[in-house]
N, C-alpha and C. Protein backbone atom coordinates (compact mmCIF):
# COMPACT_ATOMS: atom_id res chain seq x y z
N UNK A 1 3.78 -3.62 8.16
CA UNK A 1 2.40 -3.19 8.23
C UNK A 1 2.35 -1.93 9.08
N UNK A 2 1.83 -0.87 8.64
CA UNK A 2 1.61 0.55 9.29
C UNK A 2 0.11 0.57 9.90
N UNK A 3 -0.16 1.73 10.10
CA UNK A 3 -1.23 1.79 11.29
C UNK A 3 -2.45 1.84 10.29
N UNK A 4 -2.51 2.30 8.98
CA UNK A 4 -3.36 2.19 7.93
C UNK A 4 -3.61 0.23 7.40
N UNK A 5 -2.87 -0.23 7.81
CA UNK A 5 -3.31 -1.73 7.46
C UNK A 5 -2.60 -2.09 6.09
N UNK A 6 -2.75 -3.47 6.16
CA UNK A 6 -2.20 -4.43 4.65
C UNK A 6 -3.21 -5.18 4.67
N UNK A 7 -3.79 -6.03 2.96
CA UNK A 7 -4.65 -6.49 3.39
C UNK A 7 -4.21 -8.15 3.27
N UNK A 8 -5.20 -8.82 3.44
CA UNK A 8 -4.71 -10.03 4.22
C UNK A 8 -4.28 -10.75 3.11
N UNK A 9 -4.35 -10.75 1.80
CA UNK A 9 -4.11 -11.40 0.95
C UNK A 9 -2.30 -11.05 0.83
N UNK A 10 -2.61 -9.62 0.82
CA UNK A 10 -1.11 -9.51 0.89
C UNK A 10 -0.04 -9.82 2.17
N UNK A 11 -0.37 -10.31 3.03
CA UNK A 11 -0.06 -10.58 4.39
C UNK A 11 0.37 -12.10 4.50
N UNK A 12 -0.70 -13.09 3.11
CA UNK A 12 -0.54 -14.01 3.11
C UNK A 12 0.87 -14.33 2.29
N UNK A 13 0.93 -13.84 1.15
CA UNK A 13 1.88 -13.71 0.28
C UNK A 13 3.19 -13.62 0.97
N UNK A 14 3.27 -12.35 1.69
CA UNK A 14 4.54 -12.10 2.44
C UNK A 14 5.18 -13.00 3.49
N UNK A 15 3.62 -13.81 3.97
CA UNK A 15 4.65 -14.72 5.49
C UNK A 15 4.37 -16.22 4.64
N UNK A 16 3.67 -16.10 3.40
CA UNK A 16 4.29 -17.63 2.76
C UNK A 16 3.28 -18.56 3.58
N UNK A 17 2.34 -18.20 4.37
CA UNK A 17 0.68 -19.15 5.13
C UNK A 17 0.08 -19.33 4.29
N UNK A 18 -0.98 -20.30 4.50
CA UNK A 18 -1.62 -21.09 3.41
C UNK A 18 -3.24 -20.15 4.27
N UNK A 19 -4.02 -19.71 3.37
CA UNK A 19 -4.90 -19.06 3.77
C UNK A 19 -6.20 -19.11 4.79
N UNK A 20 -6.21 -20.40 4.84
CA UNK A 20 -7.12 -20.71 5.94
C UNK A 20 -6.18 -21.07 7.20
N UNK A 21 -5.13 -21.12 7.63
CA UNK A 21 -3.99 -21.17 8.86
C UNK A 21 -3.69 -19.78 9.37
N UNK A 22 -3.73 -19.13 8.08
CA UNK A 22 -3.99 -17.60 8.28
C UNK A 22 -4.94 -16.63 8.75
N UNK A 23 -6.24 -17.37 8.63
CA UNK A 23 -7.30 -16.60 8.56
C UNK A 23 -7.56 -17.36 10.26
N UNK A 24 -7.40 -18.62 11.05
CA UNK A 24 -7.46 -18.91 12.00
C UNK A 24 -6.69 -18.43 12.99
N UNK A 25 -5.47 -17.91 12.70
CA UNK A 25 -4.94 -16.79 13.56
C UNK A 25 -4.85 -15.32 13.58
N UNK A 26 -5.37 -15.06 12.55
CA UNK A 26 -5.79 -13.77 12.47
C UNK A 26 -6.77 -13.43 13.15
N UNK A 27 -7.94 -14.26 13.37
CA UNK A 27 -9.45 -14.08 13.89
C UNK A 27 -8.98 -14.45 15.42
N UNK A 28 -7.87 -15.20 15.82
CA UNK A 28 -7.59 -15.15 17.38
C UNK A 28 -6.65 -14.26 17.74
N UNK A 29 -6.23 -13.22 17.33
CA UNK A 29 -5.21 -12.14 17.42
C UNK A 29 -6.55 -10.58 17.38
N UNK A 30 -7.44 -10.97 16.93
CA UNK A 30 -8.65 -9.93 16.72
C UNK A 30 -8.88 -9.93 18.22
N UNK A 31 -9.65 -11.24 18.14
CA UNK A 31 -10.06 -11.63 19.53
C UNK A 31 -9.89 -11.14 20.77
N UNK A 32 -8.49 -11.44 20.61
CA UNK A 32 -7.67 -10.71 22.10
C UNK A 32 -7.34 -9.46 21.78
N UNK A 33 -7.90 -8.84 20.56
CA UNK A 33 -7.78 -7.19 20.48
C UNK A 33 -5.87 -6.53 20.14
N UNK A 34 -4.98 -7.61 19.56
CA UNK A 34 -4.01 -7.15 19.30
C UNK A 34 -4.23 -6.76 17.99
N UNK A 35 -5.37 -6.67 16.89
CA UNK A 35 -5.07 -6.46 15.53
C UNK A 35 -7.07 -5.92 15.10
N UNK A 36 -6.48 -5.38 14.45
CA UNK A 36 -8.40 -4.86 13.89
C UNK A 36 -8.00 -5.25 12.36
N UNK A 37 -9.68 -5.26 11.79
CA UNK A 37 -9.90 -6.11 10.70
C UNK A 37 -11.26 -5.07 9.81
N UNK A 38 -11.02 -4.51 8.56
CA UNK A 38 -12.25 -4.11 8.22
C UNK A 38 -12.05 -4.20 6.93
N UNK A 39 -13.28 -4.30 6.25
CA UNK A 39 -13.64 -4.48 5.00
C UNK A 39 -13.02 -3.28 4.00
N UNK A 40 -12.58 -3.43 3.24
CA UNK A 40 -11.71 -2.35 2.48
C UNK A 40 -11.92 -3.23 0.28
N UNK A 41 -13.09 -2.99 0.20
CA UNK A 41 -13.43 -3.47 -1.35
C UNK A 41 -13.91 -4.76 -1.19
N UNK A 42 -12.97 -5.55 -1.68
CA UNK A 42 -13.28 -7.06 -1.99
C UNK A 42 -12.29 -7.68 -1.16
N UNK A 43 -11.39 -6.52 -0.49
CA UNK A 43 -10.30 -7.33 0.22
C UNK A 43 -10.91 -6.91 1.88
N UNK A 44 -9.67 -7.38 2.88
CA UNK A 44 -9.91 -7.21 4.15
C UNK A 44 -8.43 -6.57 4.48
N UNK A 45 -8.23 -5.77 5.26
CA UNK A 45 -7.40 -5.18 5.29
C UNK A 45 -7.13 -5.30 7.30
N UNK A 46 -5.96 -5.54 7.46
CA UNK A 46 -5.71 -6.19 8.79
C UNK A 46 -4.91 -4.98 9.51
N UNK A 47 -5.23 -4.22 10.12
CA UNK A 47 -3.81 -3.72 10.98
C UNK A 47 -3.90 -3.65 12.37
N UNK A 48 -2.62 -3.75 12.85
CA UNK A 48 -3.00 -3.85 14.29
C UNK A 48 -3.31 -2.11 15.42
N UNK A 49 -3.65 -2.74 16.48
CA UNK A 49 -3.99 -1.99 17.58
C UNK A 49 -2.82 -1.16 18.17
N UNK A 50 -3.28 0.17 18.34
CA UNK A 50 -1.93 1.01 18.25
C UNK A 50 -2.21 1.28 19.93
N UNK A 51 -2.92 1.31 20.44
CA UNK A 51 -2.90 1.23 21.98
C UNK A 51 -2.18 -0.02 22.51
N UNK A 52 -2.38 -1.36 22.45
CA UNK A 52 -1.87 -2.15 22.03
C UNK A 52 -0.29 -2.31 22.42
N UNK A 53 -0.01 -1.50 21.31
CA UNK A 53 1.23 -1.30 20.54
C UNK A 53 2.35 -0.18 20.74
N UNK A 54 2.00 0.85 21.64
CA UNK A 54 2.60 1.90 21.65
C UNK A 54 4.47 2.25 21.25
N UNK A 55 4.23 3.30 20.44
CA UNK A 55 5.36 3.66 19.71
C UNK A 55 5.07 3.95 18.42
């Protein structure tokens, strides 16, 4: 995942989570501000915090 985001469907696919286990740690990883979340169509598109994250 790059600084432009993946969206969560595809996020689900890749780590093989069942979508609501997914969507409960995703929304506590928001929370504490390691990952941002915005509407991108019909999907949601997840990427994380590059302050955060540096490098």
């Amino acid at each position: 995942m790059g600084p432009e985001g993946m969206a969560a469907g595809a996020l689900d696919e890749k780590l093989g989570a069942a979508s609501p286990k997914l969507s409960f740690h995703l929304s506590h990883l928001e929370q504490a501000g390691l990952i941002a979340s915005r509407r991108d169509g019909r999907s949601i598109a997840i990427s994380y915090r590059s302050r955060r994250f540096p490098g």
